[in-house]
C-alpha atoms as a PDB file:
ATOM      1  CA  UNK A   1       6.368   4.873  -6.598  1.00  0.00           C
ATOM      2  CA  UNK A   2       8.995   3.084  -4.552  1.00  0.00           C
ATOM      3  CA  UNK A   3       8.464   2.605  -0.748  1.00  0.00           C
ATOM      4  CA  UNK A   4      10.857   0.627   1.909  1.00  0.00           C
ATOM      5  CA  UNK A   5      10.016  -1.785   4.852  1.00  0.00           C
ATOM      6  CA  UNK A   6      11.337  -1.434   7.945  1.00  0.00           C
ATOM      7  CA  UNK A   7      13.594  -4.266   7.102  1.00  0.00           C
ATOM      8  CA  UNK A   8      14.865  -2.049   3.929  1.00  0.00           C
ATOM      9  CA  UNK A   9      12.972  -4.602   1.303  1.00  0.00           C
ATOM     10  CA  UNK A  10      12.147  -1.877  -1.121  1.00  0.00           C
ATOM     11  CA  UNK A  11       7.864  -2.171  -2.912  1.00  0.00           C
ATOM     12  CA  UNK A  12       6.627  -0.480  -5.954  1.00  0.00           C
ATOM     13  CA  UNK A  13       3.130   0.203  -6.660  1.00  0.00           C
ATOM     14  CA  UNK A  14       0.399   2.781  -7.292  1.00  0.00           C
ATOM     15  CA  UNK A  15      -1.971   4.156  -5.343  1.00  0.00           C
ATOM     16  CA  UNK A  16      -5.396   6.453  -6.268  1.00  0.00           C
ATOM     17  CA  UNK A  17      -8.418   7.810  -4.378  1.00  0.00           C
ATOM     18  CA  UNK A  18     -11.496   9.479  -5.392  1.00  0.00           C
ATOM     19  CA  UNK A  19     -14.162  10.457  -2.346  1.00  0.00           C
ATOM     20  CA  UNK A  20     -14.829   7.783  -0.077  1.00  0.00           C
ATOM     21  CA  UNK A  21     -12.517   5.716  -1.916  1.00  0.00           C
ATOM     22  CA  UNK A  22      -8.767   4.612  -1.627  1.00  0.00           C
ATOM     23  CA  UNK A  23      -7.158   2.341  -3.230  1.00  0.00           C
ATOM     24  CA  UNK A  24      -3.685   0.378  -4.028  1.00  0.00           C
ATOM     25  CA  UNK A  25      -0.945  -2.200  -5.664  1.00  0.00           C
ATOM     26  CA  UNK A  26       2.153  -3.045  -4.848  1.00  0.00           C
ATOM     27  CA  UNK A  27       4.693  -5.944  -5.333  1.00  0.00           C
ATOM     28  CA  UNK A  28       8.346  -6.826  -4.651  1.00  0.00           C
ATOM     29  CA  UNK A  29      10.516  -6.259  -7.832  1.00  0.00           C
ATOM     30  CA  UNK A  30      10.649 -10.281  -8.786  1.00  0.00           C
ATOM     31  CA  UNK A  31       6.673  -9.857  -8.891  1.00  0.00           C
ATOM     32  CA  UNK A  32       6.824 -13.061  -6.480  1.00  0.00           C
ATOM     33  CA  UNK A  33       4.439 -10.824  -4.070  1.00  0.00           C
ATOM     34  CA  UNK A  34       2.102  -8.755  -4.630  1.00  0.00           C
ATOM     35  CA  UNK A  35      -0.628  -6.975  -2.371  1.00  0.00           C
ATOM     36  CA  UNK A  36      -3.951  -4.925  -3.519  1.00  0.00           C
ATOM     37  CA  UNK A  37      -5.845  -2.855  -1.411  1.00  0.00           C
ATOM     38  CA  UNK A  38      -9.227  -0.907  -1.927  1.00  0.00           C
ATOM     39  CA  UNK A  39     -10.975   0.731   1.271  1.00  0.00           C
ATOM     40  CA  UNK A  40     -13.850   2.511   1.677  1.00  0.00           C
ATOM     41  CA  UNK A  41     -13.383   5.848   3.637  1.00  0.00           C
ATOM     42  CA  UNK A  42     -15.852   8.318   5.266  1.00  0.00           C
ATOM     43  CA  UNK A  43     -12.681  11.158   5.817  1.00  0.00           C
ATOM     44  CA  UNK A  44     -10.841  13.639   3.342  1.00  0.00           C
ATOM     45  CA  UNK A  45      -8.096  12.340   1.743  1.00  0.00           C
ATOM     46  CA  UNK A  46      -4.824  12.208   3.883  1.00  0.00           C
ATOM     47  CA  UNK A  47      -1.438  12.011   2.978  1.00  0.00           C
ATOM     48  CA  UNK A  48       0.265   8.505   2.941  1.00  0.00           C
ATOM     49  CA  UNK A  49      -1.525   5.619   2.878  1.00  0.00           C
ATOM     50  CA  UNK A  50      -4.853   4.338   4.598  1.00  0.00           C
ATOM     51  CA  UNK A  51      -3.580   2.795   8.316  1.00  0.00           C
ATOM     52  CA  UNK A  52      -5.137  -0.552   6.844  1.00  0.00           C
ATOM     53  CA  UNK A  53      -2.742  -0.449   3.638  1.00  0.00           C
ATOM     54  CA  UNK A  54       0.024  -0.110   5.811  1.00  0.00           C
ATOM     55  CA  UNK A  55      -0.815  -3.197   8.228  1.00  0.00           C
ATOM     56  CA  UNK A  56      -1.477  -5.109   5.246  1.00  0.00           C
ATOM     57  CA  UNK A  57       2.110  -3.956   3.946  1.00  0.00           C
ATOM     58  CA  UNK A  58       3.931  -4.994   6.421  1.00  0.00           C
ATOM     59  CA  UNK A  59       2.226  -8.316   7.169  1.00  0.00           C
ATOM     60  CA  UNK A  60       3.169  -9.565   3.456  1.00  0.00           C
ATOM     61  CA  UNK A  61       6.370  -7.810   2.219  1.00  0.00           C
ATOM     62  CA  UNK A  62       8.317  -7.448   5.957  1.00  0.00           C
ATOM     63  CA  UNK A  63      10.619 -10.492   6.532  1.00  0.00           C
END
């Protein structure tokens, strides 16, 4: 899956859950970053991604 920053840099990665599990990879298309997430959860699965995927998104692939 493909999914743009706010400052149009454009990610691709995977994500998966199972119950009380969520978890994710991304990376720029040169590979030169890369981010991996796993979080535990206590809630039903939701669309989009966990709020702490998307904090971590931005902090390493916004410029």
């Amino acid at each position: 899956m493909s999914s743009p920053m706010p400052d149009g840099t454009v990610v691709w990665g995977k994500t998966g859950s199972d119950p009380g599990y969520r978890s994710g990879v991304f990376a720029s298309r040169d590979l030169g970053v890369r981010a991996v997430y796993a979080v535990g959860t206590t809630a039903p699965p939701a669309s989009g991604p966990p709020p702490v995927a998307q904090r971590l998104a931005l902090a390493v692939f916004a410029r």
